[in-house]
N, C-alpha and C. Protein backbone atom coordinates (compact mmCIF):
# COMPACT_ATOMS: atom_id res chain seq x y z
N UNK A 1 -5.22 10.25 -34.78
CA UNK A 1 -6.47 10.68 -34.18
C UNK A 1 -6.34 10.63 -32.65
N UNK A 2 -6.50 11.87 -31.68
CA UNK A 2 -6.49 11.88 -30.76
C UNK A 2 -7.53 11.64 -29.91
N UNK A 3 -8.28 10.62 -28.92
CA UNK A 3 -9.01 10.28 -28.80
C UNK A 3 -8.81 10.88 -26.98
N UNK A 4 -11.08 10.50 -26.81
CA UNK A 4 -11.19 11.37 -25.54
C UNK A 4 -10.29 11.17 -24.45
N UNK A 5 -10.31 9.88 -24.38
CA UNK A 5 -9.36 9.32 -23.01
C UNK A 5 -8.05 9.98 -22.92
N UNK A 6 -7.05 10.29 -24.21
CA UNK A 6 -5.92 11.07 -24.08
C UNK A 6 -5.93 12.45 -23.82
N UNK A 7 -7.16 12.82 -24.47
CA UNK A 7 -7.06 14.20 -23.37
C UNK A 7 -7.25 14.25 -22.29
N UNK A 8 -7.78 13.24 -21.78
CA UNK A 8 -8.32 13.48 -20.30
C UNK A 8 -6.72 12.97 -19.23
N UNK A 9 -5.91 11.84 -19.92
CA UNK A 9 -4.85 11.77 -19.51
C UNK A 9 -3.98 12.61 -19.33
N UNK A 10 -4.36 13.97 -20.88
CA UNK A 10 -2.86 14.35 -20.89
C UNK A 10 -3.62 15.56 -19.52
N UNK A 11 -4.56 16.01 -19.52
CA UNK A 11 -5.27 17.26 -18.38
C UNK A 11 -4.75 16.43 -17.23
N UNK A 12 -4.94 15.34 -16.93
CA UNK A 12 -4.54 14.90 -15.66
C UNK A 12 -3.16 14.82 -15.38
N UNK A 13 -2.40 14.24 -15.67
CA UNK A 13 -0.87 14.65 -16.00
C UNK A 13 -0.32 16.06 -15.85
N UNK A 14 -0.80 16.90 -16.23
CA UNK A 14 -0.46 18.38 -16.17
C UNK A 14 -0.91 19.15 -15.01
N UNK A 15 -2.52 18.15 -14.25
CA UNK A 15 -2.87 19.16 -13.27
C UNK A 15 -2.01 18.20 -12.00
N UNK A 16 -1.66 16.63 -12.41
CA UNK A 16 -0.47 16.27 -11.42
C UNK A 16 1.06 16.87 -10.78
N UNK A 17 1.59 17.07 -12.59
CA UNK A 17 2.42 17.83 -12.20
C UNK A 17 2.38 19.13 -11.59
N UNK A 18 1.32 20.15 -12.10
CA UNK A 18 1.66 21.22 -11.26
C UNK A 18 1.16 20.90 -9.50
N UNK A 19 0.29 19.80 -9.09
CA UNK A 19 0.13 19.48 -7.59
C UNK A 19 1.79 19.09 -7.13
N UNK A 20 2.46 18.44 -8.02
CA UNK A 20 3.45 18.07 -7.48
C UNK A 20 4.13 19.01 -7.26
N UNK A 21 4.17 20.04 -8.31
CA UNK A 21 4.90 21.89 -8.15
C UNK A 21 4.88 22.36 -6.85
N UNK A 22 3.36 22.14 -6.55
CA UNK A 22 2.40 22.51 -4.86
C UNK A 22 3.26 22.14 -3.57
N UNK A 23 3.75 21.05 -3.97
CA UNK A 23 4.32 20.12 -2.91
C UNK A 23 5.70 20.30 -2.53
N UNK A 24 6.79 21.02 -3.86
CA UNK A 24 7.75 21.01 -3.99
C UNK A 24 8.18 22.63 -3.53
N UNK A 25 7.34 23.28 -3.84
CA UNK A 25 6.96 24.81 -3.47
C UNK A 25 6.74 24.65 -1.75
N UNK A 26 6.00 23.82 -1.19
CA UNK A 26 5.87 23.92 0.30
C UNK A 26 6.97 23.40 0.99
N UNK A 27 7.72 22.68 0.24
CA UNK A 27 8.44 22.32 1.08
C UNK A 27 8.41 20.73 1.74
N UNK A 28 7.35 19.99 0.55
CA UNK A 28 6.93 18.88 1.64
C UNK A 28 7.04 17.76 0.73
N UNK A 29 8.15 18.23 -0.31
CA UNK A 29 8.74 17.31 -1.34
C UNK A 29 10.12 17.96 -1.69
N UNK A 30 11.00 17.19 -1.31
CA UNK A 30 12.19 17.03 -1.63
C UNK A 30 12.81 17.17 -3.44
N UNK A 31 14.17 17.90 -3.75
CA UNK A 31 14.26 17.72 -5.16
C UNK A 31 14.22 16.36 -5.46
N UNK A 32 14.52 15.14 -4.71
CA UNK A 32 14.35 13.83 -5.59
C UNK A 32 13.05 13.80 -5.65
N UNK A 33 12.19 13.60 -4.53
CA UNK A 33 11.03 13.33 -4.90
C UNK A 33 10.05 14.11 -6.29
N UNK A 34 10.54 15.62 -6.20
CA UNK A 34 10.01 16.57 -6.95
C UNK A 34 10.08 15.62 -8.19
N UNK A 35 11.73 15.36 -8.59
CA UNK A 35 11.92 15.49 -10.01
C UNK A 35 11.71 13.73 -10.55
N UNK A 36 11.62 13.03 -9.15
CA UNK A 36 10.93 11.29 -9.70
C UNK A 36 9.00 11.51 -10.39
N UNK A 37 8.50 12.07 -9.38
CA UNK A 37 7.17 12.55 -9.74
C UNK A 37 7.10 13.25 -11.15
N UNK A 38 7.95 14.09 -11.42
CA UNK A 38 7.89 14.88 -12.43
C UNK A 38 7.95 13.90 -13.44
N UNK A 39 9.21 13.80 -13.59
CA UNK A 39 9.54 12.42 -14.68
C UNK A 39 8.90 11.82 -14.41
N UNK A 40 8.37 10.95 -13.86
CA UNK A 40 6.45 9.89 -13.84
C UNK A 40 5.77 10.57 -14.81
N UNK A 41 5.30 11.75 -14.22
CA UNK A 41 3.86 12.53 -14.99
C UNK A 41 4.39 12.17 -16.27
N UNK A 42 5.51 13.18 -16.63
CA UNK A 42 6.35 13.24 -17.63
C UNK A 42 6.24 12.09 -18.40
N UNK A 43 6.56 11.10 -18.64
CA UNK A 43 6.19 10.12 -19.07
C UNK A 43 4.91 9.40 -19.36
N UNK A 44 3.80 9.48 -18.58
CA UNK A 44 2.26 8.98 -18.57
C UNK A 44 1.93 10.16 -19.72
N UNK A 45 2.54 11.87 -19.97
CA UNK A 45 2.15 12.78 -21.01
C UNK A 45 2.20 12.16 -22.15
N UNK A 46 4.05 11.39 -22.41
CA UNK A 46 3.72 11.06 -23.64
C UNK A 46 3.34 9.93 -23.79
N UNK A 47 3.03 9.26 -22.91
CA UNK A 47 2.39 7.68 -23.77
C UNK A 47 0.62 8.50 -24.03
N UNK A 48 0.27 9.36 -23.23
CA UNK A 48 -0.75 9.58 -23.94
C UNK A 48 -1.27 10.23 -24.94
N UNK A 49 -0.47 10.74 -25.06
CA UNK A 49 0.07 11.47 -26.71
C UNK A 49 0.25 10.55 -27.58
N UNK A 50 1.28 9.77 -27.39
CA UNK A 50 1.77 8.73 -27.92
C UNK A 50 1.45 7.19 -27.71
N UNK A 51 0.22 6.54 -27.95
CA UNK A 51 0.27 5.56 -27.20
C UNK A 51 1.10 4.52 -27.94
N UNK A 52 1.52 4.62 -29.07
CA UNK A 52 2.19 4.00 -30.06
C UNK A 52 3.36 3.21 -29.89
N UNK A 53 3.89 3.74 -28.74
CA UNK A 53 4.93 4.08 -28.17
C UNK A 53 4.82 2.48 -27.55
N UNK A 54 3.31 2.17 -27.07
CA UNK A 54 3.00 1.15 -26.13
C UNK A 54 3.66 -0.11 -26.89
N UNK A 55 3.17 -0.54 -28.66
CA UNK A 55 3.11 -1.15 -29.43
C UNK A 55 4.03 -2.84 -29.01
N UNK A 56 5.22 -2.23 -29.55
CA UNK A 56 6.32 -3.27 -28.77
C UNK A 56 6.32 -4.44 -27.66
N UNK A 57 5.87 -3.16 -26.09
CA UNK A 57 5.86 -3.92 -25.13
C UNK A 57 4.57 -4.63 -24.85
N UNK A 58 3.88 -4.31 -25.47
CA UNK A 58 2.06 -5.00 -25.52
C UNK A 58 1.99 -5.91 -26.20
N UNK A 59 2.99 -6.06 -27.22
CA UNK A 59 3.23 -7.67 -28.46
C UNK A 59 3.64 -8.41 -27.80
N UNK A 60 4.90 -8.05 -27.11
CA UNK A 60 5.78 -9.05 -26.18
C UNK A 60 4.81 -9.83 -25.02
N UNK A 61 3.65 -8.96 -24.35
CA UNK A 61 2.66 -9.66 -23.23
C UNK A 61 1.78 -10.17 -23.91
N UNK A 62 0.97 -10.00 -25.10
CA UNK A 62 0.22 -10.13 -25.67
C UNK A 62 -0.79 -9.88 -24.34
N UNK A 63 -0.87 -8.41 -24.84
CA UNK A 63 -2.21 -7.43 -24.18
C UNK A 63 -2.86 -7.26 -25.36
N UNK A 64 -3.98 -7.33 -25.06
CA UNK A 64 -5.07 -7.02 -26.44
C UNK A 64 -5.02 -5.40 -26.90
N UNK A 65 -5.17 -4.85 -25.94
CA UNK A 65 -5.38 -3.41 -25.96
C UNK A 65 -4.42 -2.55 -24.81
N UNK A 66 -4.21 -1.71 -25.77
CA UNK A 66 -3.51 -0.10 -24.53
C UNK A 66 -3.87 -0.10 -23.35
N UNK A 67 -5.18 -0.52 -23.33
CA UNK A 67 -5.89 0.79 -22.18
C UNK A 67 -6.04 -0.45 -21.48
N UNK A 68 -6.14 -2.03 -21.58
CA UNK A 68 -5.86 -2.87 -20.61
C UNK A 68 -4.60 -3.13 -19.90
N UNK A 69 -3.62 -2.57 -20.65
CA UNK A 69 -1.99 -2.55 -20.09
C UNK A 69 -1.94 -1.27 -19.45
N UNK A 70 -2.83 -0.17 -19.33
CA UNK A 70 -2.97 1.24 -18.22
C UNK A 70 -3.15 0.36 -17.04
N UNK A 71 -4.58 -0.55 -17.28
CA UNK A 71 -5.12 -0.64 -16.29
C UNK A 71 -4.40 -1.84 -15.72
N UNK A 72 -3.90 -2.57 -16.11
CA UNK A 72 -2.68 -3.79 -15.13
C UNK A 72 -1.69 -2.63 -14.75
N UNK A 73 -1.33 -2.08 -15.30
CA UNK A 73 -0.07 -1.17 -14.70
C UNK A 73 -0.47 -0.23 -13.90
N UNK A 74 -1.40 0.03 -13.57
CA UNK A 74 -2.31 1.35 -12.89
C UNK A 74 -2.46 0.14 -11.38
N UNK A 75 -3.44 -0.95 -11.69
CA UNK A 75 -3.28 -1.89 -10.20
C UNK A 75 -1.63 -1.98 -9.53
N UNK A 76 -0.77 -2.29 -10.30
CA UNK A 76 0.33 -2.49 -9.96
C UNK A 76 1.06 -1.65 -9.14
N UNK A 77 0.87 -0.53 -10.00
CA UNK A 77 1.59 0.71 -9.56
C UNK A 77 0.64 1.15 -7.85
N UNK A 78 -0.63 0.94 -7.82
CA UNK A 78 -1.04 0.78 -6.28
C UNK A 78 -0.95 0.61 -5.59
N UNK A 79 -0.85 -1.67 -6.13
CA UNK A 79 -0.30 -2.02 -4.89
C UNK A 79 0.74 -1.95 -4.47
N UNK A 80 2.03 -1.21 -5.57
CA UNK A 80 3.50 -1.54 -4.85
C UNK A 80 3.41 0.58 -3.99
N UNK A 81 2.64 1.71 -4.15
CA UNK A 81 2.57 2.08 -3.67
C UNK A 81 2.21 2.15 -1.79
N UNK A 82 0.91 1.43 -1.94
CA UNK A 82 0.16 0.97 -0.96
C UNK A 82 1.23 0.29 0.06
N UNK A 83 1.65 -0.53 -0.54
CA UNK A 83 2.60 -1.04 0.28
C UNK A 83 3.92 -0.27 0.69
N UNK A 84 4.40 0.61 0.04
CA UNK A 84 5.29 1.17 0.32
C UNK A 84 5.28 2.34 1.36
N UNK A 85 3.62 2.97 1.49
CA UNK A 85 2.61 3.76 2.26
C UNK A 85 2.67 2.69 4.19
N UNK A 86 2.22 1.48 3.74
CA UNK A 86 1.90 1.29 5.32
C UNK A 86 3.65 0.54 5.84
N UNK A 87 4.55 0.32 4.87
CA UNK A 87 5.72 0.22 5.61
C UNK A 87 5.78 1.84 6.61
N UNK A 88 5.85 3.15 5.59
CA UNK A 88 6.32 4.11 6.10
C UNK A 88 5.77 4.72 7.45
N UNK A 89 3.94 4.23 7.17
CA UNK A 89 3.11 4.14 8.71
C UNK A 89 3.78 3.58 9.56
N UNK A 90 4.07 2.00 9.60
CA UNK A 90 4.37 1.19 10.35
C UNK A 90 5.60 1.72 11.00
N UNK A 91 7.00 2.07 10.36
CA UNK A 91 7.86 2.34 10.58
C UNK A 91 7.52 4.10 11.27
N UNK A 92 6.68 4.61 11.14
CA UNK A 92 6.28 5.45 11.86
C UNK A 92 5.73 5.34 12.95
N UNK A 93 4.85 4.40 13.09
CA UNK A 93 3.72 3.96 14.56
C UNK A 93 5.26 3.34 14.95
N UNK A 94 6.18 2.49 14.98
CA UNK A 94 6.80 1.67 15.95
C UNK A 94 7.91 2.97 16.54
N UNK A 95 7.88 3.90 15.94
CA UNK A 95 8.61 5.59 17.07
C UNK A 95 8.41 5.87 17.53
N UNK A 96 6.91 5.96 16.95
CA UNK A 96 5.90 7.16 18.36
C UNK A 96 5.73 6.36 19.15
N UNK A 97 5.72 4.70 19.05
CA UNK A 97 5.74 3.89 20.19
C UNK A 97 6.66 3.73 20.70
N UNK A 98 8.16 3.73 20.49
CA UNK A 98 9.06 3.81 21.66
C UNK A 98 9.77 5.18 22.12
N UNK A 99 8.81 6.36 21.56
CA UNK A 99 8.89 7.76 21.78
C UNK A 99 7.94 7.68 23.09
N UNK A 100 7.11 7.07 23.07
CA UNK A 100 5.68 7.32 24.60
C UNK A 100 6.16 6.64 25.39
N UNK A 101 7.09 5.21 24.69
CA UNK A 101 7.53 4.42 26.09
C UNK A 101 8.57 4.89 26.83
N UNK A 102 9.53 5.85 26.25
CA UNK A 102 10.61 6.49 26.80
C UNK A 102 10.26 7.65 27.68
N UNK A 103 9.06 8.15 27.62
CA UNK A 103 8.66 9.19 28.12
C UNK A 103 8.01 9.20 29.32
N UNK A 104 7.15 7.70 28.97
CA UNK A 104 6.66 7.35 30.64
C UNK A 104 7.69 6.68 31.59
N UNK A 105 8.70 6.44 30.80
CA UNK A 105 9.20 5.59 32.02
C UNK A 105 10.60 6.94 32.54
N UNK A 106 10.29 7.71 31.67
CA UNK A 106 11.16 8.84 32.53
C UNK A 106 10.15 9.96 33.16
N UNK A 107 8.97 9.82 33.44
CA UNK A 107 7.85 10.38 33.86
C UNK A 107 8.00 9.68 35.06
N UNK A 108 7.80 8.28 35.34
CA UNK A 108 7.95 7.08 36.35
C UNK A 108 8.94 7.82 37.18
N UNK A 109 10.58 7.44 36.24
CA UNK A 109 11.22 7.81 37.16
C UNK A 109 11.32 9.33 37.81
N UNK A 110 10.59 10.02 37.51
CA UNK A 110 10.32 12.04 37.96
C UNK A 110 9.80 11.33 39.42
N UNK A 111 8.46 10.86 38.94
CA UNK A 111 7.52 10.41 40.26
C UNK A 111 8.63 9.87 41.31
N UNK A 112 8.97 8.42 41.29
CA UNK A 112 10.04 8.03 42.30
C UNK A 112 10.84 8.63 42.73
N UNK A 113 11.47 9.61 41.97
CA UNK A 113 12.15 10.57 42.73
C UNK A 113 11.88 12.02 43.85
N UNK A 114 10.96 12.04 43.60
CA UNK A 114 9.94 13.06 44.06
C UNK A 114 9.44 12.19 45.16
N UNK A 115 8.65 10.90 45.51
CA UNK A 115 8.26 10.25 46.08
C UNK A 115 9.42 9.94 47.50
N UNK A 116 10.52 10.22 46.81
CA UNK A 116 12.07 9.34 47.89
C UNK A 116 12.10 10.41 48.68
């Protein structure tokens, strides 16, 4: 019996992957990235097809239910995103910061020279 929540998984999954298509089509996803995303979706399709699939690894945690092991794995999968998001900021802000500092101080030196 296929129940509402799996359809709504498997529609989401499918309208992911083709955003990820979007992304891979512009140019603003790489083939790894394309085909890690893909295989993700790819996988979230069939556990929701299949949640059966879950059975095994939900005995071993003793999770009561499926859809509470989505939702620990859904936080998880956030925060190790999230975090992986403000490294790439961070490691972005500390360029553009020694991209402006390189620029004024060869701006500086334009002035002093101009000044001599």
């Amino acid at each position: 019996m296929v129940l509402g929540i799996q359809i709504i998984g498997l529609f989401f999954s499918l309208f992911m992957v083709y955003y990820t298509f979007l992304h891979f089509k512009r140019k603003e996803f790489g083939l790894k990235e394309f085909t890690l995303w893909v295989l993700l979706w790819g996988g979230f399709i069939v556990l929701a097809i299949f949640p059966q699939l879950l059975d095994p690894i939900i005995s071993k945690i003793d999770i009561g239910r499926k859809m509470d092991f989505f939702i620990i794995s859904g936080f998880f999968f956030l925060v190790g995103i999230t975090t992986y998001i403000y490294t790439i900021v961070r490691r972005t802000q500390n360029k553009i910061e020694e991209v402006v500092s390189r620029i004024a101080i060869e701006k500086a030196e334009e002035k002093e020279k101009k000044a001599s």
